[in-house]
ModelCIF file with pLDDT and N, C-alpha, C, O atoms, coordinates in Angstrom:
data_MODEL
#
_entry.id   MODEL 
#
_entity.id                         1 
_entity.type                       polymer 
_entity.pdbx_number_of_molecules   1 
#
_entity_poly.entity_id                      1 
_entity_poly.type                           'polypeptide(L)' 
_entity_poly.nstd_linkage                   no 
_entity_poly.nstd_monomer                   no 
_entity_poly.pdbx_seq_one_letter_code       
;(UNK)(UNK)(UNK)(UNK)(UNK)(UNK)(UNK)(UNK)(UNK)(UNK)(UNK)(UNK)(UNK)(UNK)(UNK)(UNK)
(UNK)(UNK)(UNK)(UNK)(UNK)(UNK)(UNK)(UNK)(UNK)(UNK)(UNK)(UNK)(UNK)(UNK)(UNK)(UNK)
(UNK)(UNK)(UNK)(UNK)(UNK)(UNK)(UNK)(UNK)(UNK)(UNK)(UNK)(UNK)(UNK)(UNK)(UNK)
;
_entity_poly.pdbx_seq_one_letter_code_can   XXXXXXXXXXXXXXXXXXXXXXXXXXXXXXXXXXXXXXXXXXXXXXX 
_entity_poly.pdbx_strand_id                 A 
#
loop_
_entity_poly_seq.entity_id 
_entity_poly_seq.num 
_entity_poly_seq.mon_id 
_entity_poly_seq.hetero 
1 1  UNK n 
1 2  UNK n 
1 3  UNK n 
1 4  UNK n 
1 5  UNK n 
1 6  UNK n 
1 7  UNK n 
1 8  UNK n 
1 9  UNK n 
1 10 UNK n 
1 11 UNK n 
1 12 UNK n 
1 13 UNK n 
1 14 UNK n 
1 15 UNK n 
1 16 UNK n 
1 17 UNK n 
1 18 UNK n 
1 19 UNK n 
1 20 UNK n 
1 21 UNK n 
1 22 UNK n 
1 23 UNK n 
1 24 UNK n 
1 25 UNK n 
1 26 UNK n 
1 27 UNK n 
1 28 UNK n 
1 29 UNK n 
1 30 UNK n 
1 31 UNK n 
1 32 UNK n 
1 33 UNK n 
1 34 UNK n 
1 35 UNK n 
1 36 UNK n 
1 37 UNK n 
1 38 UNK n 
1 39 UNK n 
1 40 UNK n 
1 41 UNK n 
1 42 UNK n 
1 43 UNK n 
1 44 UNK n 
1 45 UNK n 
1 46 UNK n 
1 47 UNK n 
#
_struct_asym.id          A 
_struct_asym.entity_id   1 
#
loop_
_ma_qa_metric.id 
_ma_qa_metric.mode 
_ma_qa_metric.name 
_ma_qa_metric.software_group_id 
_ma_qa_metric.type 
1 global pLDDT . pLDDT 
2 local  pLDDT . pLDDT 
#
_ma_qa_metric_global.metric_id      1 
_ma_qa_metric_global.metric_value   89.36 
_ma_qa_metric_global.model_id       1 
_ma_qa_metric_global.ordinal_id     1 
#
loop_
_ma_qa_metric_local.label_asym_id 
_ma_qa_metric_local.label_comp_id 
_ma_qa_metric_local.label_seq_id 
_ma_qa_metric_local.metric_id 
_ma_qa_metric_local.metric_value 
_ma_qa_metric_local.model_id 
_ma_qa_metric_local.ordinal_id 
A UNK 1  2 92.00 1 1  
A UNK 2  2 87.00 1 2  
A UNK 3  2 84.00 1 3  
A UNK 4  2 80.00 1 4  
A UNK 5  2 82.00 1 5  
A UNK 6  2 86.00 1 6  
A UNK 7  2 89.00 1 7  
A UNK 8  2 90.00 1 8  
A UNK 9  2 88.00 1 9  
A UNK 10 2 92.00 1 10 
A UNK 11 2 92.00 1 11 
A UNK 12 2 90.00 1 12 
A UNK 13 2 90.00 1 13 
A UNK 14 2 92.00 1 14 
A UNK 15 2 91.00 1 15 
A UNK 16 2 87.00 1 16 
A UNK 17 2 87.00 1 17 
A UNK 18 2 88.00 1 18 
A UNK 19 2 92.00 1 19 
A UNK 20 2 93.00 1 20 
A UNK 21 2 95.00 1 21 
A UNK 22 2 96.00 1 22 
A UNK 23 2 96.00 1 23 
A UNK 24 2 96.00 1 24 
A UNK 25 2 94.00 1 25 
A UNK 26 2 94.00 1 26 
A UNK 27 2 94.00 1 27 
A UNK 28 2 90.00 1 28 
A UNK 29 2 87.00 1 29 
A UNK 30 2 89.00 1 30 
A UNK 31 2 89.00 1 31 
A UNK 32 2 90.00 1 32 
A UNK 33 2 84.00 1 33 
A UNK 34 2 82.00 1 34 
A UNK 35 2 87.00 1 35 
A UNK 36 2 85.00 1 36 
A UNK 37 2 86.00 1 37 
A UNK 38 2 85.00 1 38 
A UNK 39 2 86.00 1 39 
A UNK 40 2 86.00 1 40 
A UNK 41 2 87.00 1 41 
A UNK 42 2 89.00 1 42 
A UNK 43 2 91.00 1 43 
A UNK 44 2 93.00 1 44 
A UNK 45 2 94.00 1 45 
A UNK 46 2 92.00 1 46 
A UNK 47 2 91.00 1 47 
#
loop_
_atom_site.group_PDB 
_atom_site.id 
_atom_site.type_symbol 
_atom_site.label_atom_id 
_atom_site.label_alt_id 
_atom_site.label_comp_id 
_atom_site.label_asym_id 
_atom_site.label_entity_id 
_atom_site.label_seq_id 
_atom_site.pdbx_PDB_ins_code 
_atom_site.Cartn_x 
_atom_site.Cartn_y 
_atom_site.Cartn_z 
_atom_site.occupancy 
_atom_site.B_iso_or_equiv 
_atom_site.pdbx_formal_charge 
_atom_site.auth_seq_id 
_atom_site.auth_comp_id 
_atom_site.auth_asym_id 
_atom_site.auth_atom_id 
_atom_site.pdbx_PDB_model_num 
ATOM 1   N N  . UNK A 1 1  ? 15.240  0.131   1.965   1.00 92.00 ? 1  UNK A N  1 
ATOM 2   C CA . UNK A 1 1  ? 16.209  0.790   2.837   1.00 92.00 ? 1  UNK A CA 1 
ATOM 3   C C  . UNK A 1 1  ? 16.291  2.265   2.510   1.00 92.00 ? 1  UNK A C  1 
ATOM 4   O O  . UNK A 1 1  ? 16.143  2.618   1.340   1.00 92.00 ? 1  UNK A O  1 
ATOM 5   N N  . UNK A 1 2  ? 16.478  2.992   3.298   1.00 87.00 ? 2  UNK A N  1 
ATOM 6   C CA . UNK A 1 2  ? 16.527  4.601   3.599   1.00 87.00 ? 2  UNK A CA 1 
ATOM 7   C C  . UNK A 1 2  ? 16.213  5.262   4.774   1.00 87.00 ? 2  UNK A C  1 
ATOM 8   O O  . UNK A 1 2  ? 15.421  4.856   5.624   1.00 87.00 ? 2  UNK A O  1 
ATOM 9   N N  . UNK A 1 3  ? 17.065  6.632   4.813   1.00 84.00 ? 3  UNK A N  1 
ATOM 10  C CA . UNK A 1 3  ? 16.982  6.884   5.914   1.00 84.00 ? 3  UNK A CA 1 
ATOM 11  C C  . UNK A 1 3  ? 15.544  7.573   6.327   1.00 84.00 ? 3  UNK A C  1 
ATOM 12  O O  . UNK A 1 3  ? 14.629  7.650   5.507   1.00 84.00 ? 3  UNK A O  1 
ATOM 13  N N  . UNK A 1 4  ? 15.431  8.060   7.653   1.00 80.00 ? 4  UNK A N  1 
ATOM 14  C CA . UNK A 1 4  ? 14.202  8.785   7.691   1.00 80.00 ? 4  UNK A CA 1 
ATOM 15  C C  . UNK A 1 4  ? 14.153  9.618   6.727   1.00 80.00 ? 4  UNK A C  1 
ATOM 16  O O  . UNK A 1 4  ? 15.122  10.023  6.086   1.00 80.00 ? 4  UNK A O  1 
ATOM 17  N N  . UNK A 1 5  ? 12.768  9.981   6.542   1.00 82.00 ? 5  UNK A N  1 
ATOM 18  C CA . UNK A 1 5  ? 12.286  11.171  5.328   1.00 82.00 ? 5  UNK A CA 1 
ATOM 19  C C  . UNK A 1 5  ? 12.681  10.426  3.950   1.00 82.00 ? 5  UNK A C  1 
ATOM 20  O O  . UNK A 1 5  ? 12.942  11.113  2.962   1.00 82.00 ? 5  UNK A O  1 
ATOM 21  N N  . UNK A 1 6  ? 12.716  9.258   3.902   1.00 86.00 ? 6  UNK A N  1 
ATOM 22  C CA . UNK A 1 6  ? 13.160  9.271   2.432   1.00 86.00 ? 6  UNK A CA 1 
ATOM 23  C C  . UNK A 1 6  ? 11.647  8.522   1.879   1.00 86.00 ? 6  UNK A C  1 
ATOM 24  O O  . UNK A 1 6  ? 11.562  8.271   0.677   1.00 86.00 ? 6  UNK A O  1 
ATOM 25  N N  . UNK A 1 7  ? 10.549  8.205   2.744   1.00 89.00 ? 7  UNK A N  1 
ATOM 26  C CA . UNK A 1 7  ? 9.516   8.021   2.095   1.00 89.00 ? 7  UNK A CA 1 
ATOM 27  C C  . UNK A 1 7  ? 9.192   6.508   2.081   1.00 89.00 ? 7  UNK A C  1 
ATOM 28  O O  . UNK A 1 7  ? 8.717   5.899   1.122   1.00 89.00 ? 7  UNK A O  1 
ATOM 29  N N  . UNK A 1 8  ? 9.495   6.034   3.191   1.00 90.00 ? 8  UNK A N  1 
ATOM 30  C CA . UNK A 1 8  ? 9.005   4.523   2.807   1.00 90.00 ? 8  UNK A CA 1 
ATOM 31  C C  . UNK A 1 8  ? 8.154   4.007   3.478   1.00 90.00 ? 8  UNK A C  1 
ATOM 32  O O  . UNK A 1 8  ? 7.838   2.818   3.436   1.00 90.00 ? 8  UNK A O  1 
ATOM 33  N N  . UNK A 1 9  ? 7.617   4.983   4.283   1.00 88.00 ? 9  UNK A N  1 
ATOM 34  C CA . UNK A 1 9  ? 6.043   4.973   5.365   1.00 88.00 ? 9  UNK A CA 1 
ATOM 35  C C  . UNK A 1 9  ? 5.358   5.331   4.434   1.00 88.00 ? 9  UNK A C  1 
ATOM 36  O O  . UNK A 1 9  ? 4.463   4.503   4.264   1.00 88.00 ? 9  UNK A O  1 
ATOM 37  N N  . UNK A 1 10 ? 5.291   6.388   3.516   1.00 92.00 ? 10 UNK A N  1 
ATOM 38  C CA . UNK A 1 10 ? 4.499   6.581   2.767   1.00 92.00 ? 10 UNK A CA 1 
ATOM 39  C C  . UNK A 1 10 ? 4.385   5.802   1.487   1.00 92.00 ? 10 UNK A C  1 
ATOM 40  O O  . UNK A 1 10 ? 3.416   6.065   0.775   1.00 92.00 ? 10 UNK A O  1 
ATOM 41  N N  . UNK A 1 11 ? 5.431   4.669   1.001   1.00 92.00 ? 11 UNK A N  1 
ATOM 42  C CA . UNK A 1 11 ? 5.179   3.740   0.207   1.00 92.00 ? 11 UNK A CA 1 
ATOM 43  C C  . UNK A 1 11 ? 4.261   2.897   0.973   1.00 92.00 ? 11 UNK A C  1 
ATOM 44  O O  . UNK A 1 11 ? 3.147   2.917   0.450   1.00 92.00 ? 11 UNK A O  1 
ATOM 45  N N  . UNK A 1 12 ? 4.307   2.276   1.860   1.00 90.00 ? 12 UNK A N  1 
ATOM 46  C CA . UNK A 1 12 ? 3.800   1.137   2.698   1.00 90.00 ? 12 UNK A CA 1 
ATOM 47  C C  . UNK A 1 12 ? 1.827   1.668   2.646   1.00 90.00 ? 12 UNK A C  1 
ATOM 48  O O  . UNK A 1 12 ? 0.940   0.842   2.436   1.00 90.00 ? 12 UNK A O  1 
ATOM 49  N N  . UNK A 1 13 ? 1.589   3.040   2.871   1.00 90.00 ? 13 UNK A N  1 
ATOM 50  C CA . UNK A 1 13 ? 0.227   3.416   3.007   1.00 90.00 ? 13 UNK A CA 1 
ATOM 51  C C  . UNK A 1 13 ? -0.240  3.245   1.555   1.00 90.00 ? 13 UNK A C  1 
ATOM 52  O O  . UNK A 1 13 ? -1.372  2.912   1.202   1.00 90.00 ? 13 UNK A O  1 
ATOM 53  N N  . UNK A 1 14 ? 0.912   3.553   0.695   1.00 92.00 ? 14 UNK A N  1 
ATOM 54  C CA . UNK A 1 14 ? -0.156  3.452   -0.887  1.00 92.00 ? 14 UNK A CA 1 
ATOM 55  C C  . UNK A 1 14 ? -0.088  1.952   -1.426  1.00 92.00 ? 14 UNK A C  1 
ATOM 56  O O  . UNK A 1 14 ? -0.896  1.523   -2.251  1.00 92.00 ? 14 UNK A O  1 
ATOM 57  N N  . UNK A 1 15 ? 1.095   1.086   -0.808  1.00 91.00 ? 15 UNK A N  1 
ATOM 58  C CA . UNK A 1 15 ? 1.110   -0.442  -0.982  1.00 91.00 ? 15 UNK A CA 1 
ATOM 59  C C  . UNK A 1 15 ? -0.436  -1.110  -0.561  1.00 91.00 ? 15 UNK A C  1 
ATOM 60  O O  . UNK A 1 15 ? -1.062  -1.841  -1.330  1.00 91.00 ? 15 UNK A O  1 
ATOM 61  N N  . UNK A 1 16 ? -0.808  -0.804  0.492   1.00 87.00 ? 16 UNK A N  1 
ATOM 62  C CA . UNK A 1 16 ? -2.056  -0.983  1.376   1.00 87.00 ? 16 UNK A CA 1 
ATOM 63  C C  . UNK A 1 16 ? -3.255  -0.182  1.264   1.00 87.00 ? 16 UNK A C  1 
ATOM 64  O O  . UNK A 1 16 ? -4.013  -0.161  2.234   1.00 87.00 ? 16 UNK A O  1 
ATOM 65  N N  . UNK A 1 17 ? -3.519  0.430   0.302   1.00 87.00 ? 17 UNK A N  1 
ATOM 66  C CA . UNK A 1 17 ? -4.379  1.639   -0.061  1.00 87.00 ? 17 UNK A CA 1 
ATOM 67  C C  . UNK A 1 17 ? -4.895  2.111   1.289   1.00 87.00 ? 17 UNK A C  1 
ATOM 68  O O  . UNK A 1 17 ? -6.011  1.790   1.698   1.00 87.00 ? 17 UNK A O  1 
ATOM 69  N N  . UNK A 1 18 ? -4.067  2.870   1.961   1.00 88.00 ? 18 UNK A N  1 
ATOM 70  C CA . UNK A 1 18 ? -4.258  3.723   3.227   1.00 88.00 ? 18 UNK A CA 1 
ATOM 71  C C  . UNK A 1 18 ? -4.230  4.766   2.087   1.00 88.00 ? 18 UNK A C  1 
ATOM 72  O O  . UNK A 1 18 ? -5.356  4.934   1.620   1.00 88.00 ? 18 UNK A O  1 
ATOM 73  N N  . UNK A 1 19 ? -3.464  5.364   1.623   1.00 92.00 ? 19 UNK A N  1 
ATOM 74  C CA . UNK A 1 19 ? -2.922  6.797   0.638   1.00 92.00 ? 19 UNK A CA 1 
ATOM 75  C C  . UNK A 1 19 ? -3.416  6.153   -0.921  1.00 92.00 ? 19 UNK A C  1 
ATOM 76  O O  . UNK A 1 19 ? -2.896  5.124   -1.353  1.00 92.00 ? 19 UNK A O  1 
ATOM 77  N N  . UNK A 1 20 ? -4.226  6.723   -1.501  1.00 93.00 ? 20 UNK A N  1 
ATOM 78  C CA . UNK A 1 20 ? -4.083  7.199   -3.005  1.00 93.00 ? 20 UNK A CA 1 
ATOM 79  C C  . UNK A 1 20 ? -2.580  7.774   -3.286  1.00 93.00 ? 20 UNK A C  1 
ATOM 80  O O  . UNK A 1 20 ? -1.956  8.405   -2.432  1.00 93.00 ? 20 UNK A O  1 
ATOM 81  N N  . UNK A 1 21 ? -2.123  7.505   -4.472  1.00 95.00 ? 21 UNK A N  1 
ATOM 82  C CA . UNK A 1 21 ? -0.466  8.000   -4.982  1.00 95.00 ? 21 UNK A CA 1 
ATOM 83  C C  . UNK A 1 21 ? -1.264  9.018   -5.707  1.00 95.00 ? 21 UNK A C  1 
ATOM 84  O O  . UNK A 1 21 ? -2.485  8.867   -5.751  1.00 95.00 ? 21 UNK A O  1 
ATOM 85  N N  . UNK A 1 22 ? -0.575  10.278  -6.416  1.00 96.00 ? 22 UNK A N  1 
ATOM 86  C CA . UNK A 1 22 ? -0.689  11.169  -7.179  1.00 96.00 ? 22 UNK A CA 1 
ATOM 87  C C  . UNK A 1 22 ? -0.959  10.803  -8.257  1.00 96.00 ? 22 UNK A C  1 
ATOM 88  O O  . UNK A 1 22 ? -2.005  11.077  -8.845  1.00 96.00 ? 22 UNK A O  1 
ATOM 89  N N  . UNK A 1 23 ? 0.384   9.799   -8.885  1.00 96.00 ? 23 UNK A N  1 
ATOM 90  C CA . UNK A 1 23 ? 0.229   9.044   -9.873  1.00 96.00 ? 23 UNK A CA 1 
ATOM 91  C C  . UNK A 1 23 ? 0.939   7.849   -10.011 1.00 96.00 ? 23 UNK A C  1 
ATOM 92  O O  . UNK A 1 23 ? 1.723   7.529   -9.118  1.00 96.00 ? 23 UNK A O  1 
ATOM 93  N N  . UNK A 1 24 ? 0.725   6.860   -11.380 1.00 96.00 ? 24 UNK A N  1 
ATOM 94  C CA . UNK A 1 24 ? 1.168   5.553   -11.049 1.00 96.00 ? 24 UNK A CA 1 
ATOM 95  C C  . UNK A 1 24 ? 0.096   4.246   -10.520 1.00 96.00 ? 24 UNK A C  1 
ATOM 96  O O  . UNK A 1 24 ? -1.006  4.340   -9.979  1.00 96.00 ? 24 UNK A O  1 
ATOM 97  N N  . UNK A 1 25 ? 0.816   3.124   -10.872 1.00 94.00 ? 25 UNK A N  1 
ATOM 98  C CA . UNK A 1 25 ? -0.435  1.910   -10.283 1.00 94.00 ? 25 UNK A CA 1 
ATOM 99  C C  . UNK A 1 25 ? 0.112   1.334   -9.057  1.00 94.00 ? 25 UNK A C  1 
ATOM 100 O O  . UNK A 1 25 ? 1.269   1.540   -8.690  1.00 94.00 ? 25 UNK A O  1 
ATOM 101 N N  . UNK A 1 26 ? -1.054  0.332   -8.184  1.00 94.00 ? 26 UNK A N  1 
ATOM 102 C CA . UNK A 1 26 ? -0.376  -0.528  -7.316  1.00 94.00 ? 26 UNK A CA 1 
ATOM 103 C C  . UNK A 1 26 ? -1.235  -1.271  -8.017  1.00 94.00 ? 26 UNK A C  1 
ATOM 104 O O  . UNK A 1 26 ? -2.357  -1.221  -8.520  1.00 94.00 ? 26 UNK A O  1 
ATOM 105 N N  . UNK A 1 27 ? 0.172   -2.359  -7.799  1.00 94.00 ? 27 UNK A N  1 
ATOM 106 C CA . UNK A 1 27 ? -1.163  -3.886  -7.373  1.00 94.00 ? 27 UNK A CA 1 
ATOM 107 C C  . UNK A 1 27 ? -0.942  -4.702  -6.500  1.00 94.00 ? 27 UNK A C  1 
ATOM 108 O O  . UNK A 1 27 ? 0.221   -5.103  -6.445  1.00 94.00 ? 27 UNK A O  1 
ATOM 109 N N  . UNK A 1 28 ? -1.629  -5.088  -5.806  1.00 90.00 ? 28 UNK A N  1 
ATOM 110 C CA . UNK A 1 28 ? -1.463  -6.605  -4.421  1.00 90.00 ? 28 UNK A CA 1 
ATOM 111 C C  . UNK A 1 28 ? -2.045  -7.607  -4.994  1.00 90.00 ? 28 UNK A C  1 
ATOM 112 O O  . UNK A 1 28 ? -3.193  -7.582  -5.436  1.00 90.00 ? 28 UNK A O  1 
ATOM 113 N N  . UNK A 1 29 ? -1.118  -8.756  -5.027  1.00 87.00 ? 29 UNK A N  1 
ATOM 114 C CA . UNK A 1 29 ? -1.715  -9.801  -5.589  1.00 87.00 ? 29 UNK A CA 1 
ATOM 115 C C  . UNK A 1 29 ? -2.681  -9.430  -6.611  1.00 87.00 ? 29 UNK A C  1 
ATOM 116 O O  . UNK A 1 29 ? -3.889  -9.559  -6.417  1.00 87.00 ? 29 UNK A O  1 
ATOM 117 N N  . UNK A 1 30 ? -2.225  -9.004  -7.621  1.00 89.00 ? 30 UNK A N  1 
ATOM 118 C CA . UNK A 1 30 ? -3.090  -8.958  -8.192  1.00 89.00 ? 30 UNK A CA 1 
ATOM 119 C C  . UNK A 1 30 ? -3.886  -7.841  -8.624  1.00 89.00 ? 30 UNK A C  1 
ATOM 120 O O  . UNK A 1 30 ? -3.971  -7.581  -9.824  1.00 89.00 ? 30 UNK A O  1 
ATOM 121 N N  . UNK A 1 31 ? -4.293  -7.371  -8.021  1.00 89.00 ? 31 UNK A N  1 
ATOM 122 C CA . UNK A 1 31 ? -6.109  -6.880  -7.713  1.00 89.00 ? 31 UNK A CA 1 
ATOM 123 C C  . UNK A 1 31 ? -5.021  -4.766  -7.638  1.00 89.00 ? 31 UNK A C  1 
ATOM 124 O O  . UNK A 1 31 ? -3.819  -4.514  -7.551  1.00 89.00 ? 31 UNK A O  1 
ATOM 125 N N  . UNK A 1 32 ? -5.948  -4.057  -7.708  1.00 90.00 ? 32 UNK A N  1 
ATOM 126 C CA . UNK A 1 32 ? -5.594  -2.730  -7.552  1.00 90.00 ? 32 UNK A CA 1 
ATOM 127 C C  . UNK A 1 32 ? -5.838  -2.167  -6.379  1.00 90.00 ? 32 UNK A C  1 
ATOM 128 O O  . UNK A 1 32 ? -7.013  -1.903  -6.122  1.00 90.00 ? 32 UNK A O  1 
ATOM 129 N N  . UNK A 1 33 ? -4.735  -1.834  -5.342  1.00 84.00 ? 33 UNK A N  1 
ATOM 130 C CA . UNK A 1 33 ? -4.762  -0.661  -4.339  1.00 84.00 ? 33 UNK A CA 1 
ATOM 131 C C  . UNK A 1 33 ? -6.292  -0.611  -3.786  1.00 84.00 ? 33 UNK A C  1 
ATOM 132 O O  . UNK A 1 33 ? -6.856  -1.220  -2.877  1.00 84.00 ? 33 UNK A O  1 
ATOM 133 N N  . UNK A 1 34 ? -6.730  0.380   -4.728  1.00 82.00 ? 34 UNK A N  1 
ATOM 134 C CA . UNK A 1 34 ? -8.125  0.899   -4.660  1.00 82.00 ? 34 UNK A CA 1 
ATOM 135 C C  . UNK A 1 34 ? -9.144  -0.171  -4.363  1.00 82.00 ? 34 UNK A C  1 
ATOM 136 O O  . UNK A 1 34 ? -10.063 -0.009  -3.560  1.00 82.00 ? 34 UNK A O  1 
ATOM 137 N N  . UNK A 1 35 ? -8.946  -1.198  -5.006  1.00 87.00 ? 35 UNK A N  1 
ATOM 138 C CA . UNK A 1 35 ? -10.165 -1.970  -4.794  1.00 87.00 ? 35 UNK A CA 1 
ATOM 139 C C  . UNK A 1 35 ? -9.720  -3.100  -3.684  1.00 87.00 ? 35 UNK A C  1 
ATOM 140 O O  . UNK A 1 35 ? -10.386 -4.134  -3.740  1.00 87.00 ? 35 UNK A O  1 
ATOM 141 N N  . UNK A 1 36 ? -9.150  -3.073  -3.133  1.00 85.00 ? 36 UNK A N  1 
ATOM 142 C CA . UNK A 1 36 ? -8.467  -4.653  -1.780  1.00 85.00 ? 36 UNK A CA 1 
ATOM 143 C C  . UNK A 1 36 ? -10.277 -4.154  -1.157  1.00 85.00 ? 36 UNK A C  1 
ATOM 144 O O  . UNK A 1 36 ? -10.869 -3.076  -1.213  1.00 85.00 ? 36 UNK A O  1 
ATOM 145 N N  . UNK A 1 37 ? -10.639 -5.361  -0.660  1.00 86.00 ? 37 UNK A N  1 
ATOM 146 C CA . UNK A 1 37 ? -11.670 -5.774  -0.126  1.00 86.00 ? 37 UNK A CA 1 
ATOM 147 C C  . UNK A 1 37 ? -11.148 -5.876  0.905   1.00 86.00 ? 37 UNK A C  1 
ATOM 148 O O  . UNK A 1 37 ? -9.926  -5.925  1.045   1.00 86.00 ? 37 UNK A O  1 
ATOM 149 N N  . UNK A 1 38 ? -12.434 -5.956  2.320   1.00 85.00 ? 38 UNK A N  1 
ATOM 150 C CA . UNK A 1 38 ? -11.848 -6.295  3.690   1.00 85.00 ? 38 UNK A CA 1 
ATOM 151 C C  . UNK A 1 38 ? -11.479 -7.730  3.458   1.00 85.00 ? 38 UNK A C  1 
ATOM 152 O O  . UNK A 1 38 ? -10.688 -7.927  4.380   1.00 85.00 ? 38 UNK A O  1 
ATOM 153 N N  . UNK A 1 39 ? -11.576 -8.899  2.759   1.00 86.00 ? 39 UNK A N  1 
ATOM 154 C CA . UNK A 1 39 ? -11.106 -10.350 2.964   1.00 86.00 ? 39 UNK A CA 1 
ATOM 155 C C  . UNK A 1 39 ? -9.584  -10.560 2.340   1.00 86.00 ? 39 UNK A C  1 
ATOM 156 O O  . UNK A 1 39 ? -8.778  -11.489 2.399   1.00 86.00 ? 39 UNK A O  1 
ATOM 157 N N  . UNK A 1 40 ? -9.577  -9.295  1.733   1.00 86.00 ? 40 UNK A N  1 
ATOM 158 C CA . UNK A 1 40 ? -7.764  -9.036  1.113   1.00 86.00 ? 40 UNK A CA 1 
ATOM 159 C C  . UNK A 1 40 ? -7.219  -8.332  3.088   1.00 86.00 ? 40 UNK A C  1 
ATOM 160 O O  . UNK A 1 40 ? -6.481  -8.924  3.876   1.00 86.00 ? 40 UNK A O  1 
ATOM 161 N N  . UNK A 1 41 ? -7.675  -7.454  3.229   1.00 87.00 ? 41 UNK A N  1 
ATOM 162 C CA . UNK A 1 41 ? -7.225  -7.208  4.472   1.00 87.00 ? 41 UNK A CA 1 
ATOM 163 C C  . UNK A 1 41 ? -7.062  -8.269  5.674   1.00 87.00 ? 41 UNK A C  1 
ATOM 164 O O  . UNK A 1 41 ? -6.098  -8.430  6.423   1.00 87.00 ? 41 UNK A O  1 
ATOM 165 N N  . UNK A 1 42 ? -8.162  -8.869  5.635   1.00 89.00 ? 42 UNK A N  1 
ATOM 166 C CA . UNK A 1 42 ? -7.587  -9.895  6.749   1.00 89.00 ? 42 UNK A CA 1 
ATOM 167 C C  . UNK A 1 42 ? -6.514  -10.952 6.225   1.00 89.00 ? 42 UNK A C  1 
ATOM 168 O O  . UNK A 1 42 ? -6.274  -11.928 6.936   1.00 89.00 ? 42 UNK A O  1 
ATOM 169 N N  . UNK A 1 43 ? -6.005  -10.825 5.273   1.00 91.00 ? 43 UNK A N  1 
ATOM 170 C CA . UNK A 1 43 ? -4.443  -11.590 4.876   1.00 91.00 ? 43 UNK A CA 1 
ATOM 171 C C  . UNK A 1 43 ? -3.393  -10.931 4.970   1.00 91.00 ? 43 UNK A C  1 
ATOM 172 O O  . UNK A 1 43 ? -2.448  -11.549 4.479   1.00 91.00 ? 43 UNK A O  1 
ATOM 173 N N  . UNK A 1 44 ? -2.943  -9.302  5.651   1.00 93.00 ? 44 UNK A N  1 
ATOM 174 C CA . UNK A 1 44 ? -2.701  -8.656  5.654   1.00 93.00 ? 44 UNK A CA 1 
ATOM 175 C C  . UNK A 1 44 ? -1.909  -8.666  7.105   1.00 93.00 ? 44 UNK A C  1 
ATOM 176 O O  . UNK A 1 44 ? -2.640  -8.712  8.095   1.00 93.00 ? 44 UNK A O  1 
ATOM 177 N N  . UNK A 1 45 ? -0.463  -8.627  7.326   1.00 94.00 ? 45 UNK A N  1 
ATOM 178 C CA . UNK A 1 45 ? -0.836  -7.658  8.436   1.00 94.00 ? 45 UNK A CA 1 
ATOM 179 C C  . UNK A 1 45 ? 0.160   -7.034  8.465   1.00 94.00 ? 45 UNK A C  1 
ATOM 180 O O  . UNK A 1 45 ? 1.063   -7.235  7.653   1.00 94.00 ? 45 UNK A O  1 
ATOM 181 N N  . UNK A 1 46 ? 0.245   -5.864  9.689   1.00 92.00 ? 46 UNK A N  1 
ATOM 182 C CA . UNK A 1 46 ? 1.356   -4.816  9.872   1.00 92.00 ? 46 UNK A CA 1 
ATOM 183 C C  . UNK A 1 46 ? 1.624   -4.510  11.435  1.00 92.00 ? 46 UNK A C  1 
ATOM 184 O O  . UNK A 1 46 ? 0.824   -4.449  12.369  1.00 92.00 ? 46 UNK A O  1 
ATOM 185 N N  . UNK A 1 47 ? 2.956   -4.346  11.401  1.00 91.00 ? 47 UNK A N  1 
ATOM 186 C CA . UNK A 1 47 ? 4.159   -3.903  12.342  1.00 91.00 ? 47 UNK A CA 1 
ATOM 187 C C  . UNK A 1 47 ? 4.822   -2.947  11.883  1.00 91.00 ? 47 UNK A C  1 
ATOM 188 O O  . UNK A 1 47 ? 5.783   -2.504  12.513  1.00 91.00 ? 47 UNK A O  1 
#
């Protein structure tokens, strides 16, 4: 929760490795940001 501009479109792109972060880790299930494969993507989806 937040209002516009407070940055949570731009969490969602580095959740999904659309965006590299500056700094800091992700992980999805597991696995790192950087490396989601397209068969991690098709479990994926967005609205």
């Amino acid at each position: 929760l937040g209002p516009s501009g407070a940055g949570k479109t731009t969490l969602i792109k580095i959740v999904t490795g659309q965006l590299r972060p500056t700094k800091g880790s992700v992980l999805t299930n597991g696995i790192p940001a950087a490396e989601m494969t397209g068969a991690m993507y098709r479990r994926i989806g967005m609205m």
